[in-house]
C-alpha atoms as a PDB file:
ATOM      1  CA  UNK A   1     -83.162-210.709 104.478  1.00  0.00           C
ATOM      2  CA  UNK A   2     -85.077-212.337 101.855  1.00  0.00           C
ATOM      3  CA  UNK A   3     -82.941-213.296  98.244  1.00  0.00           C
ATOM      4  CA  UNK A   4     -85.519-210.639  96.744  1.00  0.00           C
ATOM      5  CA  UNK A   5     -84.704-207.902  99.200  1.00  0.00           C
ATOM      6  CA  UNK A   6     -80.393-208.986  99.157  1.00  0.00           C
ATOM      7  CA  UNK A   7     -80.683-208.389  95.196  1.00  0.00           C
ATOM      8  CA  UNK A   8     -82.664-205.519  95.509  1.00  0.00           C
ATOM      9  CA  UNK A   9     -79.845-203.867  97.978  1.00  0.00           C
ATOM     10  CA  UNK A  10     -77.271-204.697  95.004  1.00  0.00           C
ATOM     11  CA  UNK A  11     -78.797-203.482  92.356  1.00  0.00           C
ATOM     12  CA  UNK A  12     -79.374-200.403  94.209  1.00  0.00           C
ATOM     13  CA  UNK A  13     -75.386-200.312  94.891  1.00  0.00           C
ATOM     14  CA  UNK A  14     -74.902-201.765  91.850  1.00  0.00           C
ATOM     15  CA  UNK A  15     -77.426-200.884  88.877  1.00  0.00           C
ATOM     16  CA  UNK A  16     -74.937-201.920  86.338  1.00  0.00           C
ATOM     17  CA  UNK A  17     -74.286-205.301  85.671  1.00  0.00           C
ATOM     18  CA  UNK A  18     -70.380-204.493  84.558  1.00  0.00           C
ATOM     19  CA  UNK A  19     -69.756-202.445  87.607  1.00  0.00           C
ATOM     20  CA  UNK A  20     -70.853-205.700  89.752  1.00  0.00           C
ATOM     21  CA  UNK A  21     -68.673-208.159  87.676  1.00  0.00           C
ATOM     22  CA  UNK A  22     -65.287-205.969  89.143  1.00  0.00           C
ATOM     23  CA  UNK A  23     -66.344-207.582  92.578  1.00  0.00           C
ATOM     24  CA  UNK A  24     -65.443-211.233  91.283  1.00  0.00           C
ATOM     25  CA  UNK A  25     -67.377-214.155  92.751  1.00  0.00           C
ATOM     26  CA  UNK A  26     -66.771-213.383  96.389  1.00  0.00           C
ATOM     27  CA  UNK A  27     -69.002-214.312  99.327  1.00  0.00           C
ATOM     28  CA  UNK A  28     -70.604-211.262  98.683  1.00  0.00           C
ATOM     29  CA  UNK A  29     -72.745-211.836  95.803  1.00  0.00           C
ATOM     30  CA  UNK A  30     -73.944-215.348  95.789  1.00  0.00           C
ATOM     31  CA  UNK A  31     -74.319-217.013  92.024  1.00  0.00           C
ATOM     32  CA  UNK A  32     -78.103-217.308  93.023  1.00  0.00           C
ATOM     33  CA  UNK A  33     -78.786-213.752  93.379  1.00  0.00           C
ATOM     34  CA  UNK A  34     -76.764-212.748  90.029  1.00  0.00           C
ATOM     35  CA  UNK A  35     -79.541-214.591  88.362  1.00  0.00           C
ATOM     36  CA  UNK A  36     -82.878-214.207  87.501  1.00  0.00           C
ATOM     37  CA  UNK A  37     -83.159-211.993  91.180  1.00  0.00           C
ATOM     38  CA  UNK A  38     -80.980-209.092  90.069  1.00  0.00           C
ATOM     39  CA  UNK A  39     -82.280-209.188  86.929  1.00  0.00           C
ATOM     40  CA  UNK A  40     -85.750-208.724  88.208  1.00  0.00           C
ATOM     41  CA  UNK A  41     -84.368-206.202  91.125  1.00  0.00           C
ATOM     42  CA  UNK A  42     -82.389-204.058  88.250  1.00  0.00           C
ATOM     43  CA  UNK A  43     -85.698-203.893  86.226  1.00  0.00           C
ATOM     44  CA  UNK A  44     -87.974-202.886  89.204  1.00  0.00           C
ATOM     45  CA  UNK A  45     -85.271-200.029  89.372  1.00  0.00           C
ATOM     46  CA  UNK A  46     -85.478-199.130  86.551  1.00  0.00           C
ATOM     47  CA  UNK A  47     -88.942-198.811  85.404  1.00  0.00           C
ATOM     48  CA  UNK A  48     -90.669-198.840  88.813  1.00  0.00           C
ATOM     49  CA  UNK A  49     -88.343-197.128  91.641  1.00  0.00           C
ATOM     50  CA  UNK A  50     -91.492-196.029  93.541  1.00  0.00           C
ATOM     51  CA  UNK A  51     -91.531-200.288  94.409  1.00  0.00           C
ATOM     52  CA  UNK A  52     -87.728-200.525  95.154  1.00  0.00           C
ATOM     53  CA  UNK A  53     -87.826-199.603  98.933  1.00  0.00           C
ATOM     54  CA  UNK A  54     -91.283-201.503  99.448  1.00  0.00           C
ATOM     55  CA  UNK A  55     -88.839-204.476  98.504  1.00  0.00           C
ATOM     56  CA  UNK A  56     -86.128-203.543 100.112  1.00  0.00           C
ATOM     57  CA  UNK A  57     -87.986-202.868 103.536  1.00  0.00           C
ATOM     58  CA  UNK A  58     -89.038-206.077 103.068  1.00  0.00           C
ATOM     59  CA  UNK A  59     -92.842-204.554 102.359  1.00  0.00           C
ATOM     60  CA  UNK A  60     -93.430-206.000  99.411  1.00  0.00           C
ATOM     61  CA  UNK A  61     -92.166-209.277  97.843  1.00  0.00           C
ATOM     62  CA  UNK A  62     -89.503-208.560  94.353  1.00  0.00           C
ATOM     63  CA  UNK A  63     -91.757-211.060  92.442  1.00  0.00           C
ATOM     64  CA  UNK A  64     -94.616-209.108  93.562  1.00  0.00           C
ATOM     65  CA  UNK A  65     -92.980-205.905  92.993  1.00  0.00           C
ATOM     66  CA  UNK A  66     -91.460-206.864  88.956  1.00  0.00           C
ATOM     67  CA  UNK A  67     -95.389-208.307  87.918  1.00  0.00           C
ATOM     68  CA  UNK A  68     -96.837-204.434  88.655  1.00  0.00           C
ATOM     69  CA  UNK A  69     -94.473-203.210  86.051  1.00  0.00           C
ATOM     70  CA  UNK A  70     -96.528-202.364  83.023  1.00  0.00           C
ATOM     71  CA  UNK A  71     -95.654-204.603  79.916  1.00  0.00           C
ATOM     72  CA  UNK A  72     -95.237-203.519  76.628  1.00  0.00           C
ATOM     73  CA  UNK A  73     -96.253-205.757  74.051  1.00  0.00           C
END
């Protein structure tokens, strides 16, 4: 699995960033993917789940998948 599609699978398990902290810093959840990866896999959740499998399947790329979310601004 590619880092994108790992923190995609966690934030799916894990879509709350207080729920993951109970885990600790095991071997599960590398200090790389609690970074700028889940941050970008929690948003895709959020306001694009339609693009969450594609990234999980390994379809699309998470970078890919977080630019086609609209931005405000």
């Amino acid at each position: 699995m590619t880092k994108g599609e790992r923190a995609m699978a966690i934030a799916m398990i894990y879509p709350e960033a207080a729920k993951l902290k109970l885990l600790g810093s095991g071997s599960l959840v590398s200090k790389e993917l609690t970074g700028v990866y889940l941050s970008q896999a929690r948003t895709v959740l959020h306001w694009a789940p339609e693009l969450a499998d594609p990234v999980l399947a390994g379809a699309d790329p998470l970078d890919r998948a977080y630019e086609a979310i609209p931005k405000s601004g």
